[in-house]
Protein backbone atom coordinates (compact mmCIF):
# COMPACT_ATOMS: atom_id res chain seq x y z
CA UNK A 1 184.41 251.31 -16.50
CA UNK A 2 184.88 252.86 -13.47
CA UNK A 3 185.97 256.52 -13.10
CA UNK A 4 189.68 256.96 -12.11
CA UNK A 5 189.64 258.39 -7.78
CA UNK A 6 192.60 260.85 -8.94
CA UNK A 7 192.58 263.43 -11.65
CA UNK A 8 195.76 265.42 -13.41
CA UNK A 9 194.99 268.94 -14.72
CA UNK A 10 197.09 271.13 -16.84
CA UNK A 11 197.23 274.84 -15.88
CA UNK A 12 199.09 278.00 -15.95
CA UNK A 13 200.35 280.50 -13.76
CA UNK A 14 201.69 283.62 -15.45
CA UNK A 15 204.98 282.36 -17.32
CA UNK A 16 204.91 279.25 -15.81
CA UNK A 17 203.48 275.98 -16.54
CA UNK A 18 201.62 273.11 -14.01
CA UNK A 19 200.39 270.28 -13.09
CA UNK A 20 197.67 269.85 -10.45
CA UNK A 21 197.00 266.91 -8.95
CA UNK A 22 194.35 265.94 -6.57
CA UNK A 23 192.87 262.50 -5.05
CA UNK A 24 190.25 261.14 -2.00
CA UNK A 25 192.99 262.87 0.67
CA UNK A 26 194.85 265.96 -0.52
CA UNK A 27 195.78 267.99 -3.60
CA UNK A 28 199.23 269.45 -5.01
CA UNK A 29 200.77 271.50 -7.58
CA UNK A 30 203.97 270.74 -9.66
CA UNK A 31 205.40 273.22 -11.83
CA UNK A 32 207.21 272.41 -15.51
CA UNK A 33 209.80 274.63 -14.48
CA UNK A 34 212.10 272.58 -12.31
CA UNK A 35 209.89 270.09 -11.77
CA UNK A 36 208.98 272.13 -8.37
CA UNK A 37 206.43 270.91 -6.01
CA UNK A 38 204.63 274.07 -5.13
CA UNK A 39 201.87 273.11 -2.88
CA UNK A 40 200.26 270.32 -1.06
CA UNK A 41 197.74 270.52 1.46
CA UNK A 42 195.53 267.52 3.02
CA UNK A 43 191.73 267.84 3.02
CA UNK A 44 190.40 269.74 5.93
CA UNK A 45 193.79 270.25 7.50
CA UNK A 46 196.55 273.23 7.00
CA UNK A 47 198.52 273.31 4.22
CA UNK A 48 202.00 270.93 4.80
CA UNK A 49 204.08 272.55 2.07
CA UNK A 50 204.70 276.31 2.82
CA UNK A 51 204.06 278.70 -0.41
CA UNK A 52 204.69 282.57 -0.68
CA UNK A 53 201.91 284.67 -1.01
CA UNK A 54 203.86 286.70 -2.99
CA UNK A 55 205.17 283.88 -4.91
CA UNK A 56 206.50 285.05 -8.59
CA UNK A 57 205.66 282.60 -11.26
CA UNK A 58 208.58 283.62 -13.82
CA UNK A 59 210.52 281.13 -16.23
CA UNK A 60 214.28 281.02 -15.69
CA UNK A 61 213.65 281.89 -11.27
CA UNK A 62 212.88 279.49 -8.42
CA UNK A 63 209.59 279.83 -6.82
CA UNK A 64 209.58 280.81 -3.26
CA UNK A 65 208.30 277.82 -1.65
CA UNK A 66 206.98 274.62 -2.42
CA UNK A 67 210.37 272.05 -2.61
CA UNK A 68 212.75 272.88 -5.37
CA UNK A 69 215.18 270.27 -6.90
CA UNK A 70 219.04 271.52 -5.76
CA UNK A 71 221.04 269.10 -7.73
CA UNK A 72 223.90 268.57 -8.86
CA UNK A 73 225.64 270.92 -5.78
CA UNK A 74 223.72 272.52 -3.34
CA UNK A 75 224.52 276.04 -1.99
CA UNK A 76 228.07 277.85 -3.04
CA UNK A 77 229.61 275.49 -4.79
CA UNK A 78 232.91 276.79 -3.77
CA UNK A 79 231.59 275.32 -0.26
CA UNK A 80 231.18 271.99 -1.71
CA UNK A 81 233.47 268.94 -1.43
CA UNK A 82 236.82 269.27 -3.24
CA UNK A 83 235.15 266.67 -5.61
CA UNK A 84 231.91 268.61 -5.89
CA UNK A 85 233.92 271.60 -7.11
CA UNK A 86 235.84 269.91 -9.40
CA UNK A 87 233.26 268.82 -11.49
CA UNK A 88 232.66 272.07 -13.01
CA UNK A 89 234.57 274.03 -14.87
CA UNK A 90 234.66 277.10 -12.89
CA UNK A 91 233.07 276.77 -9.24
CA UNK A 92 233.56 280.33 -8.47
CA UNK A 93 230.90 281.53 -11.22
CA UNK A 94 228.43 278.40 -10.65
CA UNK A 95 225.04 279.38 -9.77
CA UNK A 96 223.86 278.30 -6.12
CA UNK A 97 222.00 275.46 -5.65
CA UNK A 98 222.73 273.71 -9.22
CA UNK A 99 221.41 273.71 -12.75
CA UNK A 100 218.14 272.31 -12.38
CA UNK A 101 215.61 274.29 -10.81
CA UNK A 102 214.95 276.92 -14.02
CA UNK A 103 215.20 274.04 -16.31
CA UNK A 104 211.58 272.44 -18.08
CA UNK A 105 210.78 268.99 -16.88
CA UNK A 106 209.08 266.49 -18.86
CA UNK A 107 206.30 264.36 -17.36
CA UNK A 108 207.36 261.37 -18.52
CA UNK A 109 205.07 258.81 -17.38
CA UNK A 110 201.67 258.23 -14.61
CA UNK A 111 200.85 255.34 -12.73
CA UNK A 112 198.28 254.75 -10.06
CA UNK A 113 196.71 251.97 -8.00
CA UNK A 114 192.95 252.59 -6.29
CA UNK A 115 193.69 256.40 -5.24
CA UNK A 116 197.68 256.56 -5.17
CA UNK A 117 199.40 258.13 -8.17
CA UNK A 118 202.65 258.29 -8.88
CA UNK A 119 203.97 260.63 -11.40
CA UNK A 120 207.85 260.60 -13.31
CA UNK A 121 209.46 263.51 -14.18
CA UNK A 122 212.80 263.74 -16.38
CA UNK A 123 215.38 266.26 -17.29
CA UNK A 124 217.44 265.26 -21.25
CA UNK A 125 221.17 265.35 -20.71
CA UNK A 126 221.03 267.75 -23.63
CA UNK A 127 219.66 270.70 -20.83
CA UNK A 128 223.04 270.15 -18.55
CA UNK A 129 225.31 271.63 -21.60
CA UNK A 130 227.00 273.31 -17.99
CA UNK A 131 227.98 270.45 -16.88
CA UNK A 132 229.39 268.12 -19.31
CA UNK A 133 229.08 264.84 -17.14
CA UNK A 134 226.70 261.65 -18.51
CA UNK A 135 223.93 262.07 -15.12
CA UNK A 136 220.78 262.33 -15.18
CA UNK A 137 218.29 263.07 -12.68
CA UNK A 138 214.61 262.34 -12.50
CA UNK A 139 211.94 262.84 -9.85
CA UNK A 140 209.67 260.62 -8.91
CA UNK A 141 206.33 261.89 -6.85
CA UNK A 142 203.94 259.76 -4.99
CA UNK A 143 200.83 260.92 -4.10
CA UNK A 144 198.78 258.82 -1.25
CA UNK A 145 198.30 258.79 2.33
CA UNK A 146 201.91 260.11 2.39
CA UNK A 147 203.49 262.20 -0.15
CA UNK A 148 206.59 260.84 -1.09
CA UNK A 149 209.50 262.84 -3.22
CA UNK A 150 212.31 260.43 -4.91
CA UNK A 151 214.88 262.37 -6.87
CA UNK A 152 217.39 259.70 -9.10
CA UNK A 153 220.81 260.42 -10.35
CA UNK A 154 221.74 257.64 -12.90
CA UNK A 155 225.49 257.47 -13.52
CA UNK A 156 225.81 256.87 -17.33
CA UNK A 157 229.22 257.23 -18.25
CA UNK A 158 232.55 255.13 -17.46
CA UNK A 159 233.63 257.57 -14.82
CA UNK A 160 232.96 258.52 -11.51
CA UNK A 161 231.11 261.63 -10.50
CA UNK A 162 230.72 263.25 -7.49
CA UNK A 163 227.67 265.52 -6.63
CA UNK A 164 225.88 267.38 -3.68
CA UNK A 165 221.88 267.47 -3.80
CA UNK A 166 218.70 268.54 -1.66
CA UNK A 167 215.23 268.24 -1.55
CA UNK A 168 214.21 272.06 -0.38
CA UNK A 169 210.89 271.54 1.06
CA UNK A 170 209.53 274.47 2.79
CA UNK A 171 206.81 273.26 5.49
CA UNK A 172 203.89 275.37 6.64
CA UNK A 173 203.93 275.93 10.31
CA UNK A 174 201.36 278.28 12.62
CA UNK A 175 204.38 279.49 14.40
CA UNK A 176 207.82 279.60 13.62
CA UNK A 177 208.00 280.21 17.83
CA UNK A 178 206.09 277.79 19.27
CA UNK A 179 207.40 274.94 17.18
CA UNK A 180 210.39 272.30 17.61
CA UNK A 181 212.44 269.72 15.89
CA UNK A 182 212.68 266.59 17.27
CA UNK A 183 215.37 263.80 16.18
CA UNK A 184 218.17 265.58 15.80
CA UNK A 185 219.37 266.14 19.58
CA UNK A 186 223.13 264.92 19.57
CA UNK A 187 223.74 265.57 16.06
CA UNK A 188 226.42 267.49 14.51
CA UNK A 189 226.64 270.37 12.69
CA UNK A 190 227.51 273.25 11.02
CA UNK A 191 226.27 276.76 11.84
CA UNK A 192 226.59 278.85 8.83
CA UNK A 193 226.05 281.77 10.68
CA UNK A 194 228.81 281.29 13.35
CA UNK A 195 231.49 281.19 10.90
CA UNK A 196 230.81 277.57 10.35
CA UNK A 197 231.42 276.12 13.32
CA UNK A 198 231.25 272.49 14.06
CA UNK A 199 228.57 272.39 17.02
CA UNK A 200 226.42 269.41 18.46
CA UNK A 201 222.52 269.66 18.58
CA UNK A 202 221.48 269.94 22.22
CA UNK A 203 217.74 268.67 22.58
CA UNK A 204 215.26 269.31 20.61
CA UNK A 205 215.99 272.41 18.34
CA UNK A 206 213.50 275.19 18.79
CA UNK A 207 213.74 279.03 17.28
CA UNK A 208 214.31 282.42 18.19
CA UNK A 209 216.21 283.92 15.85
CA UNK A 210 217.76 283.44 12.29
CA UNK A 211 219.03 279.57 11.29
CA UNK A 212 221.07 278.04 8.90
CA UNK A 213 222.76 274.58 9.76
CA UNK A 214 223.70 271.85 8.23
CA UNK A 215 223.22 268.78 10.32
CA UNK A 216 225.07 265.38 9.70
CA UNK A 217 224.56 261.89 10.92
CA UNK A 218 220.74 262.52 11.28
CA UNK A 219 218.48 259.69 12.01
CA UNK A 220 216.00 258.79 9.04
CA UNK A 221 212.89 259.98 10.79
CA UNK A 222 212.60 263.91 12.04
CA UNK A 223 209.17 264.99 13.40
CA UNK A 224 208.63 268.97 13.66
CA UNK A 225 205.49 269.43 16.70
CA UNK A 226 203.12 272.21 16.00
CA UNK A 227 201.01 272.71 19.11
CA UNK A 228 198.75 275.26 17.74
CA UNK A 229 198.29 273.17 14.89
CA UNK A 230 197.94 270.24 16.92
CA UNK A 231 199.67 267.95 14.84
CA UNK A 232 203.30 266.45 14.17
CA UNK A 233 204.88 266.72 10.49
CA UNK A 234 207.17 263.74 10.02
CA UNK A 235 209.68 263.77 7.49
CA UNK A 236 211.17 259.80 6.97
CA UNK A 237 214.51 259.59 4.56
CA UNK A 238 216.42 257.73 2.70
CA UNK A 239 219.48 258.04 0.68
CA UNK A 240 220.83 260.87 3.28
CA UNK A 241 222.70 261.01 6.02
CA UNK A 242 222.18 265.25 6.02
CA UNK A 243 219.80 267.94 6.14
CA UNK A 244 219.92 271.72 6.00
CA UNK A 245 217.75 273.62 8.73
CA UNK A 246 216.57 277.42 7.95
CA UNK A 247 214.93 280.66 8.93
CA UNK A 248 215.62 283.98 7.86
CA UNK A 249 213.50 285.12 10.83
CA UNK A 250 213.04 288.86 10.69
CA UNK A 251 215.98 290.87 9.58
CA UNK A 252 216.89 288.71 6.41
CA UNK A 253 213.23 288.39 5.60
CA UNK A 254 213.00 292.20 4.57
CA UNK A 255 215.92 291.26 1.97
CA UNK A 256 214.17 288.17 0.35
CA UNK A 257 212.33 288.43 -2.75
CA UNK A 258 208.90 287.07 -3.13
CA UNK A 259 208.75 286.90 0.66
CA UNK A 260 206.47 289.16 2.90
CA UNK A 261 208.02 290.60 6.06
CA UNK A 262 206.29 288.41 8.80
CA UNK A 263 206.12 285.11 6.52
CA UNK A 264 208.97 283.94 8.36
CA UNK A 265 206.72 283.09 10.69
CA UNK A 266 204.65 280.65 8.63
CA UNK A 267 207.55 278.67 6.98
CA UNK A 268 210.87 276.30 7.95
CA UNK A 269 213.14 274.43 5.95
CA UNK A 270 214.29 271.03 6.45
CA UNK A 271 216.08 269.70 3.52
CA UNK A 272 216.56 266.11 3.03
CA UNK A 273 220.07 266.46 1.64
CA UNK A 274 223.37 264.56 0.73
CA UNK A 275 225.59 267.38 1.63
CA UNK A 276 229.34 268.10 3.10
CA UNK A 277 230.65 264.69 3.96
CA UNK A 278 227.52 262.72 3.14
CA UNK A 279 228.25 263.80 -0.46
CA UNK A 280 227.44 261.49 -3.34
CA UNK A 281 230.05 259.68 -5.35
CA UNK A 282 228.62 257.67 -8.02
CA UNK A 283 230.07 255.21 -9.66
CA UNK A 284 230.03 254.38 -13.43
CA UNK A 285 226.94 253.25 -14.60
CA UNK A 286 225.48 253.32 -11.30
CA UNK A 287 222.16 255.22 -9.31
CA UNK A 288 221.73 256.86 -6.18
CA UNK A 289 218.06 257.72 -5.05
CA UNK A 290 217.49 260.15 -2.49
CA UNK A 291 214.13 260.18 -0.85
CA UNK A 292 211.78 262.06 1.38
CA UNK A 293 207.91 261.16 2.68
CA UNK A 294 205.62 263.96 4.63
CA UNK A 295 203.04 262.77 6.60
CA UNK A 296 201.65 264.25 9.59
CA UNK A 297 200.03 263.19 12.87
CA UNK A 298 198.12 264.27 15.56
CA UNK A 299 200.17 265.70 18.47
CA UNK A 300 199.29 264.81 22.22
């Protein structure tokens, strides 16, 4: 019988458990805690996930980097949707970015065809005790030519619920100054930084200083050029209409934990989202998926 061209190895990482996964074209890491992707990297090219060299690898904290699960709100909550807020008991005290990213995972089942593998992670109801509604989530991760991130809410109860989400991939860049975003130009957005202003995305978006927007009515392809890496990342969606954009450039980088002072540099943000008006309501006994594939190309 013929050997399997993708192997799954169980590891640990001070208080944390992972997987790591690694085929023909690239290799990644997936924590138990959160069900994080931490890091995945193609053979004989840069890494395309960003992760912290001074990464901490503690139960009950995020890792810095990698693509943490935001779900069921992302951000303040008290900046949610009306609806958002109101499905838990008291926004004010919620933690940011939801209830899921300190929470174990279970792998609950592996598939693959020829060198693609596709892995299932789930999260019991019984976790979300904070949030007494009948969802559950579970993330689904692809590994082939593309990666491929699918995260599920599944609507189980006879009521409605509404809910904010994001996938918070970090991607690895040479140089947060030399690269740009393209796709967005004549989108909205919000500048969290300019007291929120509404403001519309003039060309391509390139950096030189601290960012935080959220951008609305994006296209379902972005492509971020790297021309001292030579290549393109491409980020292709579905299930969003929204995506969060951020830096902390230099000042706010001194205040980050696990974050060295000139790794703002190295890293950028783009969150496949369903955030501010592109909010999820789900219906009862219905699923939304929201979805994100990396892949990058050579740049001309």
């Amino acid at each position: 019988m013929p050997s399997r061209p993708w192997r799954i190895e169980r590891q640990s990482q001070d208080q944390l458990s992972l997987w790591r996964i690694h085929n023909g074209h690239a290799e990644l890491r997936v924590a138990e805690q959160g069900a994080q992707l931490l890091s995945y990297q193609r053979k004989n090219e840069p890494p395309l996930i960003w992760l912290s060299e001074e990464a901490a690898y503690q139960t009950g904290q995020s890792v810095r980097g990698g693509a943490p699960i935001c779900w069921p709100w992302f951000g303040d909550l008290t900046r949610n949707p009306a609806a958002v807020q109101a499905m838990h008991l008291q926004p004010a005290s919620a933690p940011f970015h939801g209830l899921v990213r300190a929470l174990p995972w279970q792998l609950e089942d592996i598939s693959g065809v020829d060198e693609d593998i596709k892995l299932g992670f789930s999260l019991a109801a019984s976790s979300l005790a904070d949030w007494p509604h009948a969802v559950t989530p579970r993330l689904d991760i692809t590994l082939g030519e593309r990666l491929t991130l699918s995260l599920s809410s599944h609507n189980h109860g006879a009521l409605p619920v509404a809910l904010s989400q994001a996938l918070h991939s970090y991607l690895a860049v040479s140089d947060i100054r030399q690269v740009s975003v393209h796709g967005l130009e004549d989108c909205p957005y919000l500048d969290t930084l300019e007291g929120w202003d509404l403001r519309q995305q003039q060309g391509p978006l390139r950096f030189s200083g601290e960012t935080d927007r959220i951008y609305q009515k994006i296209p379902a392809q972005l492509r971020v050029h790297d021309p001292l890496w030579k290549r393109q990342i491409c980020l292709a969606s579905s299930g969003s209409h929204s995506a969060i954009v951020w830096n902390p450039w230099i000042d706010k980088a001194q205040r980050l934990s696990q974050f060295a002072k000139d790794a703002w540099q190295r890293m950028l943000c783009i969150e496949t989202a369903n955030v501010m008006d592109d909010a999820i309501s789900l219906p009862a006994h219905a699923q939304h998926q929201l979805s994100l594939s990396l892949w990058t190309e050579p740049l001309a």
